[in-house]
C-alpha atoms as a PDB file:
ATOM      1  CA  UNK A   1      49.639 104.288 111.901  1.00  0.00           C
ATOM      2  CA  UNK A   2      49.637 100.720 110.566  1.00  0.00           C
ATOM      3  CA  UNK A   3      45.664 101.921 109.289  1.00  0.00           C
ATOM      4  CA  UNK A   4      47.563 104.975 107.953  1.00  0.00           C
ATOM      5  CA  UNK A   5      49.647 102.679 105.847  1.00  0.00           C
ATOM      6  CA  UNK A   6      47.530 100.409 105.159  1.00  0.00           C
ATOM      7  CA  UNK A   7      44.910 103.457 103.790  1.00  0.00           C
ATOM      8  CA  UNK A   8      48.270 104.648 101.535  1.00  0.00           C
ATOM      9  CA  UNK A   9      48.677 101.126  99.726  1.00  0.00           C
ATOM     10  CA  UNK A  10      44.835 100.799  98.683  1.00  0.00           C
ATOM     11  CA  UNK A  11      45.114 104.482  97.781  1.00  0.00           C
ATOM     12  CA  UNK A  12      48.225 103.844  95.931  1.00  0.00           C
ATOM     13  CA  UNK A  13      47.154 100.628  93.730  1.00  0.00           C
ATOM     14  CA  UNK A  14      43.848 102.402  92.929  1.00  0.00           C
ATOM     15  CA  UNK A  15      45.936 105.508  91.464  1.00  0.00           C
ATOM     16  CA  UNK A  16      48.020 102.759  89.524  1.00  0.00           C
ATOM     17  CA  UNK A  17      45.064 100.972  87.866  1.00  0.00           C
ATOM     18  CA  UNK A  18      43.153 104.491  87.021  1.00  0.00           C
ATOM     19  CA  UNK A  19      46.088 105.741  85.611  1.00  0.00           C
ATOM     20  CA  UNK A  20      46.931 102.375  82.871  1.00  0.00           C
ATOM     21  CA  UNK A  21      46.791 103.539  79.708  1.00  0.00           C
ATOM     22  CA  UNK A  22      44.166 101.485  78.513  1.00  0.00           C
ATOM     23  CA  UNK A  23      41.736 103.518  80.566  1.00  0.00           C
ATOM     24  CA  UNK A  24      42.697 106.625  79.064  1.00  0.00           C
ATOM     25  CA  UNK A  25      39.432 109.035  78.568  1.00  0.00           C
ATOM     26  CA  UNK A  26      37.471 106.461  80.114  1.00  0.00           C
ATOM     27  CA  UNK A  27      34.561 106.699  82.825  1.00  0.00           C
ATOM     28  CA  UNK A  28      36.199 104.010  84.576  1.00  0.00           C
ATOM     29  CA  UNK A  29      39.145 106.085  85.121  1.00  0.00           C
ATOM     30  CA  UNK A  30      37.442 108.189  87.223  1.00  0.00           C
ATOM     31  CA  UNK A  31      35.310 105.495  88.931  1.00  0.00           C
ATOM     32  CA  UNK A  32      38.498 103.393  90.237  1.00  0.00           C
ATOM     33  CA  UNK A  33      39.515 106.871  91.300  1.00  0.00           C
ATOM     34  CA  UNK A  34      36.663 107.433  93.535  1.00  0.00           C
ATOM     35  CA  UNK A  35      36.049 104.413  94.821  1.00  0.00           C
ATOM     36  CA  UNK A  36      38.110 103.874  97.182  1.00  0.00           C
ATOM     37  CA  UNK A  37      38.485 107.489  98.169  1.00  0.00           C
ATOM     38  CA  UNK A  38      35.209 107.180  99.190  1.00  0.00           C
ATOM     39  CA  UNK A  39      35.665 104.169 101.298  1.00  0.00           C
ATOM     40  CA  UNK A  40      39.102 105.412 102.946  1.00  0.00           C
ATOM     41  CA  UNK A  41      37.223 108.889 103.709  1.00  0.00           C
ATOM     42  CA  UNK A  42      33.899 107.098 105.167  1.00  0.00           C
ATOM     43  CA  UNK A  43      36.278 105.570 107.671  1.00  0.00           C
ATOM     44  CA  UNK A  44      38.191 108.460 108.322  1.00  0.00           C
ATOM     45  CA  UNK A  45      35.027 110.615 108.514  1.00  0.00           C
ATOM     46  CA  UNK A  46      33.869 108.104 111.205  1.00  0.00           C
ATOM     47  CA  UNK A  47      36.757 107.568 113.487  1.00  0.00           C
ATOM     48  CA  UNK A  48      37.281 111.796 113.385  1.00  0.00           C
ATOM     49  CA  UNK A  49      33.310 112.011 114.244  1.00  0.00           C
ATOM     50  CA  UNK A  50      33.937 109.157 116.901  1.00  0.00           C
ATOM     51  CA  UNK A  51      36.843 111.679 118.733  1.00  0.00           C
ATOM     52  CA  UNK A  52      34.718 114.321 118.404  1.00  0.00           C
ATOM     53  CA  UNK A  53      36.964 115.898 115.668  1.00  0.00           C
ATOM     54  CA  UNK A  54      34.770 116.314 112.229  1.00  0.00           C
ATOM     55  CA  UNK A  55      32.748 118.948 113.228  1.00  0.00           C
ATOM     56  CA  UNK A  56      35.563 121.015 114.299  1.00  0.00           C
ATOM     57  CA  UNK A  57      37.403 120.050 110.990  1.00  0.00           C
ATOM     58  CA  UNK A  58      34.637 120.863 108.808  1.00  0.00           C
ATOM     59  CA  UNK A  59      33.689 124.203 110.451  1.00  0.00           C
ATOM     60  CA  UNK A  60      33.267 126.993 107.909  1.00  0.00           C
ATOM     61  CA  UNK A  61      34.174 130.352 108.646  1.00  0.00           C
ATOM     62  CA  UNK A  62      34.037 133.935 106.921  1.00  0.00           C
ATOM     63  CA  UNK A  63      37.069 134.218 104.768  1.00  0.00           C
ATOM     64  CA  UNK A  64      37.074 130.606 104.142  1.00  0.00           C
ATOM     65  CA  UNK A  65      36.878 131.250 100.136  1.00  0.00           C
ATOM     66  CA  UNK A  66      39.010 134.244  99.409  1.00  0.00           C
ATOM     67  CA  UNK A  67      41.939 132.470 101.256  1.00  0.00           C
ATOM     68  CA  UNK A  68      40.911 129.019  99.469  1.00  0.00           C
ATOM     69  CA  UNK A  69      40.745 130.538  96.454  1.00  0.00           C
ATOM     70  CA  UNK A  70      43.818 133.231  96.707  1.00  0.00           C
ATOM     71  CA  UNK A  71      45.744 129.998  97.192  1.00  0.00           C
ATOM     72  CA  UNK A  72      44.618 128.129  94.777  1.00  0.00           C
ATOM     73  CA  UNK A  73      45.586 130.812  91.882  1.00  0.00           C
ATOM     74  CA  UNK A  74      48.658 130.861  93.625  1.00  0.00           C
ATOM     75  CA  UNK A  75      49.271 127.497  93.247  1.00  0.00           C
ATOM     76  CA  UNK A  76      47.723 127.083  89.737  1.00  0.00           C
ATOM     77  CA  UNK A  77      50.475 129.926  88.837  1.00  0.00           C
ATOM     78  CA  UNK A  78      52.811 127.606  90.288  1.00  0.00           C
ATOM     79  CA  UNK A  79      52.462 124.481  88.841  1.00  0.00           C
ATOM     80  CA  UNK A  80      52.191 126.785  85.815  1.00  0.00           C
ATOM     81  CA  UNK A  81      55.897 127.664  85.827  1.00  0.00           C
ATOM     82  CA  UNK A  82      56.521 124.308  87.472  1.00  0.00           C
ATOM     83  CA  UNK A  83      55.515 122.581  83.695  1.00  0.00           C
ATOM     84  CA  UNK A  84      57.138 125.509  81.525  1.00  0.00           C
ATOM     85  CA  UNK A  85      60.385 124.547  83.620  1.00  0.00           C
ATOM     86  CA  UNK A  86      59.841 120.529  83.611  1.00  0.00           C
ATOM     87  CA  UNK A  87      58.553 120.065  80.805  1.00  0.00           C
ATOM     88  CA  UNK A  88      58.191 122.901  78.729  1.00  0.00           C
ATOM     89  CA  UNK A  89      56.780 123.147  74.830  1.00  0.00           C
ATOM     90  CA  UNK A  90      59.348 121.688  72.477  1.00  0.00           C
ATOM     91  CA  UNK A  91      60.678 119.122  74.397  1.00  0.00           C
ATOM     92  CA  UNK A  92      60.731 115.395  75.332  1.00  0.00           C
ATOM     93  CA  UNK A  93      59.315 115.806  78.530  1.00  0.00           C
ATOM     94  CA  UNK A  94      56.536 117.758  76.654  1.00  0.00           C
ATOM     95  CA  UNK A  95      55.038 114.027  76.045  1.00  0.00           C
ATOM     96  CA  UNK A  96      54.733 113.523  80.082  1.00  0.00           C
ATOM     97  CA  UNK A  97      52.184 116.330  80.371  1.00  0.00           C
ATOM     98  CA  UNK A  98      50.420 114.808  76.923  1.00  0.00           C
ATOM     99  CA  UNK A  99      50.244 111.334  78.785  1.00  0.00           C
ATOM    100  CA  UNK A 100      48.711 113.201  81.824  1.00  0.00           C
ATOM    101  CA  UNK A 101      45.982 114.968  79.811  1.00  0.00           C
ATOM    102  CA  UNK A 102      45.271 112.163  77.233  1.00  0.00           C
ATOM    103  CA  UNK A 103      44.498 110.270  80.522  1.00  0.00           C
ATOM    104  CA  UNK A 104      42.146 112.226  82.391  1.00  0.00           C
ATOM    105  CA  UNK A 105      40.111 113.283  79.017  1.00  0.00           C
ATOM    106  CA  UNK A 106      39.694 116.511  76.632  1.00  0.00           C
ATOM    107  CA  UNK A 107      39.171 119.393  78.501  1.00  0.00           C
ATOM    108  CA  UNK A 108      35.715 120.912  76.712  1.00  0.00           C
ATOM    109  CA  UNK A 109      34.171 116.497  78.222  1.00  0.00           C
ATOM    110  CA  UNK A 110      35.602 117.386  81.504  1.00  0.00           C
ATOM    111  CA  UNK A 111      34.024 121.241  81.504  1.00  0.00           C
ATOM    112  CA  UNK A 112      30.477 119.804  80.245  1.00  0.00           C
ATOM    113  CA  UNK A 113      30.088 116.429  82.172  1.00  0.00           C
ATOM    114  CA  UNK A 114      27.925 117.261  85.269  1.00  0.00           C
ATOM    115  CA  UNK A 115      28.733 113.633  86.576  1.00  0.00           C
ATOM    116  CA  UNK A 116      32.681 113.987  86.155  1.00  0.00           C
ATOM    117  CA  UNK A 117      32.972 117.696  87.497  1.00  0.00           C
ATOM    118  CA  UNK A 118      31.122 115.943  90.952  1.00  0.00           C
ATOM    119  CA  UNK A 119      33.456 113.126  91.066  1.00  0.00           C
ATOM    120  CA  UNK A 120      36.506 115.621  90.598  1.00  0.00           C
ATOM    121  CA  UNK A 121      34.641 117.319  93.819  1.00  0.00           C
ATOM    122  CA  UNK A 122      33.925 114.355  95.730  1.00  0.00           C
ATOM    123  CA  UNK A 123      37.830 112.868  95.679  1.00  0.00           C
ATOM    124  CA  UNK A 124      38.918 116.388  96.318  1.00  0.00           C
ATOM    125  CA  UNK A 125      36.555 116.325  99.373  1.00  0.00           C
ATOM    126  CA  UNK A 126      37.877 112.477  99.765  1.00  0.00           C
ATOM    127  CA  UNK A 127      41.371 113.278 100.125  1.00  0.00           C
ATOM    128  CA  UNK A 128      41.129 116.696 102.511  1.00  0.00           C
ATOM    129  CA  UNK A 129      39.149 113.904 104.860  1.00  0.00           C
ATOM    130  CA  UNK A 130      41.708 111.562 104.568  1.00  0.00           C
ATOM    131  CA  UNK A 131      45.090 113.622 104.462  1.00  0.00           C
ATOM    132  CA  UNK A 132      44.612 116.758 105.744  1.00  0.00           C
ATOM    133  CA  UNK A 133      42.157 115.458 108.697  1.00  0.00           C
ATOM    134  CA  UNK A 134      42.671 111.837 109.818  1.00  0.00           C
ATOM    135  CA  UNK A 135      46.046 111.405 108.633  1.00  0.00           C
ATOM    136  CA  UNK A 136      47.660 114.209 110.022  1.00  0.00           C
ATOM    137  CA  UNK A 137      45.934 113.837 112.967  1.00  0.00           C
ATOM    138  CA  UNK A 138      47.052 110.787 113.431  1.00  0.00           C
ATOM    139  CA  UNK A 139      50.422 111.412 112.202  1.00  0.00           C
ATOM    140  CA  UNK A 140      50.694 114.124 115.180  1.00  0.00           C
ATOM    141  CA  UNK A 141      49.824 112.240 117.561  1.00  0.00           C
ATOM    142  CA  UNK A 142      52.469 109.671 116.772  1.00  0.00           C
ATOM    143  CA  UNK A 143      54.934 111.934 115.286  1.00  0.00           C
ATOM    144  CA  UNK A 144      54.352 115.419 117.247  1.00  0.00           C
ATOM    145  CA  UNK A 145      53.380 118.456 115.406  1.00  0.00           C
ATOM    146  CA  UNK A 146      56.652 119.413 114.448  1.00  0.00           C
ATOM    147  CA  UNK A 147      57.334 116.471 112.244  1.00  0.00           C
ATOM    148  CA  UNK A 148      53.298 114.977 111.859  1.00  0.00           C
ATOM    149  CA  UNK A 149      52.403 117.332 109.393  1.00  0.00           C
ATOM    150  CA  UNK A 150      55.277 116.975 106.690  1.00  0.00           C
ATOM    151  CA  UNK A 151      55.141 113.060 107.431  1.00  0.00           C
ATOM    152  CA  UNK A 152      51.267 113.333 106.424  1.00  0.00           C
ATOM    153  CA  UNK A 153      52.207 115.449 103.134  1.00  0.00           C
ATOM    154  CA  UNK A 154      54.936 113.032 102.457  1.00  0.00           C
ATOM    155  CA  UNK A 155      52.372 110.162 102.886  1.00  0.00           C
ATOM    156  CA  UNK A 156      49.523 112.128 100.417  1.00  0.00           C
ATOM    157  CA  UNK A 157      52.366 113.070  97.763  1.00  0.00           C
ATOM    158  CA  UNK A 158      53.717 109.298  97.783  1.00  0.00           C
ATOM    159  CA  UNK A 159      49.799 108.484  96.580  1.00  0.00           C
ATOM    160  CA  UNK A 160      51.333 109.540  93.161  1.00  0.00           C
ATOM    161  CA  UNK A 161      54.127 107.387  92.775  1.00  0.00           C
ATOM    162  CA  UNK A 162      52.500 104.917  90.277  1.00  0.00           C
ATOM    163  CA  UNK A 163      52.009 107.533  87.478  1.00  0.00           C
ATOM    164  CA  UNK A 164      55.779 108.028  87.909  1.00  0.00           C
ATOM    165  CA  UNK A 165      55.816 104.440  85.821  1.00  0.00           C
ATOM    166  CA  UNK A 166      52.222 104.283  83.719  1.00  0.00           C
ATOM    167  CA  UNK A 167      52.620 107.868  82.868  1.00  0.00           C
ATOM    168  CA  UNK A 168      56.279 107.436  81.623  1.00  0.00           C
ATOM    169  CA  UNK A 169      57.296 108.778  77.873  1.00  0.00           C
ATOM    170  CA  UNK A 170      59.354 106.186  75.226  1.00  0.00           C
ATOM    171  CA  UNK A 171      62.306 109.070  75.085  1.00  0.00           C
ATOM    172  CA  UNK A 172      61.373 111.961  78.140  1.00  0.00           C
ATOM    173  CA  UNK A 173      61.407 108.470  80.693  1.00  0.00           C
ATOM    174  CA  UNK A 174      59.277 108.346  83.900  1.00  0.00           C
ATOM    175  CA  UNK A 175      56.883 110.720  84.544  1.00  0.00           C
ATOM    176  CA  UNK A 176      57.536 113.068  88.096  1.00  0.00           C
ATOM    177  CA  UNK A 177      55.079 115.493  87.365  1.00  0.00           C
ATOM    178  CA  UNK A 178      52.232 114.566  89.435  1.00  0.00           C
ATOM    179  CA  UNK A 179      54.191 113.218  92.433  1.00  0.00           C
ATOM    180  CA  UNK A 180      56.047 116.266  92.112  1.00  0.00           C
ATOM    181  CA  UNK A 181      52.734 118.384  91.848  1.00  0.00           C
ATOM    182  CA  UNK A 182      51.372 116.173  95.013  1.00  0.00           C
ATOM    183  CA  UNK A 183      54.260 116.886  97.830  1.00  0.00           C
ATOM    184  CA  UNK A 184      54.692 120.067  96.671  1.00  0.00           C
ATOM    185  CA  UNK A 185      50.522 121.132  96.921  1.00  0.00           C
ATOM    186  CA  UNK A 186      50.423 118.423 100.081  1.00  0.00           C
ATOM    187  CA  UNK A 187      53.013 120.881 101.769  1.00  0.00           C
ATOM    188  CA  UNK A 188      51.335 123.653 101.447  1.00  0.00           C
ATOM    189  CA  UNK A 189      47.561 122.345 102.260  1.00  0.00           C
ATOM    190  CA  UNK A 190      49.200 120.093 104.973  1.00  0.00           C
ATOM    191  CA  UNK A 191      50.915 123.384 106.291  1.00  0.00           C
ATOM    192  CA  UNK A 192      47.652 125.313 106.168  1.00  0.00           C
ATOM    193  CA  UNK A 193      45.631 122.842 107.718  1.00  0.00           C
ATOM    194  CA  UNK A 194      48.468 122.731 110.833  1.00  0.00           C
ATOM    195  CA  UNK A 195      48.029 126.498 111.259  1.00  0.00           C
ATOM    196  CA  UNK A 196      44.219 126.632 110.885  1.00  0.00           C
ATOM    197  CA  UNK A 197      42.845 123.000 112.209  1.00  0.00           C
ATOM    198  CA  UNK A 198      40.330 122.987 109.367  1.00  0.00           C
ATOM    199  CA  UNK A 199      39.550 121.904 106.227  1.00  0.00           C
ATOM    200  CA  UNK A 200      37.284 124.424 104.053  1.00  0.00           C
ATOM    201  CA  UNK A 201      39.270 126.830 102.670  1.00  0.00           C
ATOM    202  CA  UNK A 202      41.728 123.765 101.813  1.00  0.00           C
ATOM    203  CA  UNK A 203      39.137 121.951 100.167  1.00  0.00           C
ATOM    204  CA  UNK A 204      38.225 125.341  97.928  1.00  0.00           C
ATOM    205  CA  UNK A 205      41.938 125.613  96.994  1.00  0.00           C
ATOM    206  CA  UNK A 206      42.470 121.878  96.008  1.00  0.00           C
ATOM    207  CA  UNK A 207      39.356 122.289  93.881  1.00  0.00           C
ATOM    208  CA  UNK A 208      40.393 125.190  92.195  1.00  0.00           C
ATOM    209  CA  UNK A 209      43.694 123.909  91.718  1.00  0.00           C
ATOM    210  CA  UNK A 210      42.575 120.292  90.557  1.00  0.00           C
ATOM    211  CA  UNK A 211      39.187 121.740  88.193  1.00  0.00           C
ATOM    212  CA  UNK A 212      41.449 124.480  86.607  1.00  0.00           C
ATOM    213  CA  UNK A 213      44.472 122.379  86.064  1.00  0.00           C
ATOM    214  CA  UNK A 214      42.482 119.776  84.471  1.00  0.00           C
ATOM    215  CA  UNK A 215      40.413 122.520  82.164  1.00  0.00           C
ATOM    216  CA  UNK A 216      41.965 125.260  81.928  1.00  0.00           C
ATOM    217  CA  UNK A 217      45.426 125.234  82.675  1.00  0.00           C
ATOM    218  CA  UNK A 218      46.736 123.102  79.998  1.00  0.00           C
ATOM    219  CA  UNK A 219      50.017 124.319  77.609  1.00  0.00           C
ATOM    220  CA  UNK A 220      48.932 125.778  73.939  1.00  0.00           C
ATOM    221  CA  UNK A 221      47.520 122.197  72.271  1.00  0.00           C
ATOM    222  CA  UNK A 222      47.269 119.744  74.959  1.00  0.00           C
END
């Protein structure tokens, strides 16, 4: 586990540096982003290959995208009522959700950029390597199943604990709504991945969830 942890910290400082606000909107935003996704995946990808574990992992199957995508409306719904009860319109934790959005870009750039719609894809793909494959996997075998997989959520939603600070409001304070957003979707995907032993119809779900949250799912004027 001490590659575990030491895969959390790089992922951790590269969330904190994409999400300064003096990258706001930026391209480099997303490129600090993927960077070392990629790099933490390649290795992951590797050692799962190495125990004979990726091509199990990646293994499609019919069904795969009606139970990705019936869980990622779900979960878009969700965080949906999660914002209008955290920070709904009207209030000072409005501003959190602002910070969020004024960070990762308008939503008609996101919608018509072919190159950032692929690197929202490619970290998605990144992180279901990562988490939801090597992590847990290792996390089980240290841990047992009964407590690996909620240890490996824990680990995927603590990726998020920067933005609690350089997302924070003058008057609403810091920010919880991503690190809440990440243990409560790393639960679920961590959960399904336990049950199922693969990653597709994860990866479907987290990119609905992640596209649509980022385009679509935004409060009236954010």
């Amino acid at each position: 586990m001490i590659l575990v942890c030491g895969a959390l910290l790089l992922l951790m400082t590269a969330v904190g540096l994409a999400f300064r606000p003096a990258w706001a909107g930026a391209m480099l935003f997303w490129w600090v982003l993927l960077g070392p996704h990629v790099l933490v995946a390649a290795y992951a990808a590797n050692d799962l290959h190495r125990r004979g574990r990726l091509g199990e992992l990646l293994r499609p199957r019919f069904g795969d995208l009606t139970l990705g995508a019936l869980v990622g409306v779900v979960l878009l719904v969700a965080s949906w009522a999660g914002r209008e009860t955290l920070a709904g319109v009207g209030t000072p934790q409005q501003a959190w959700l602002l910070n969020i959005y004024f960070q990762v870009g308008a939503p008609e750039v996101v919608d018509s950029s072919v190159l950032i719609t692929t690197i929202i894809l490619a970290v998605v793909v990144c992180e279901e390597l990562i988490w939801r494959g090597w992590v847990l996997d290792r996390s089980t075998a240290t841990f047992g199943e009964r407590r690996g997989w909620p240890i490996a959520a824990l680990l995927y939603g603590a990726t998020m604990l920067p933005t609690v600070v350089t997302l924070a409001a003058p008057v609403a304070g810091p920010n919880p709504l991503l690190l809440v957003a990440a243990l409560f979707c790393g639960l679920v995907w961590t959960f399904m991945a336990k049950l199922i032993g693969r990653l597709p119809p994860i990866i479907i779900s987290h990119a609905i969830f992640t596209y649509f949250s980022i385009v679509q799912f935004r409060q009236p004027g954010l």
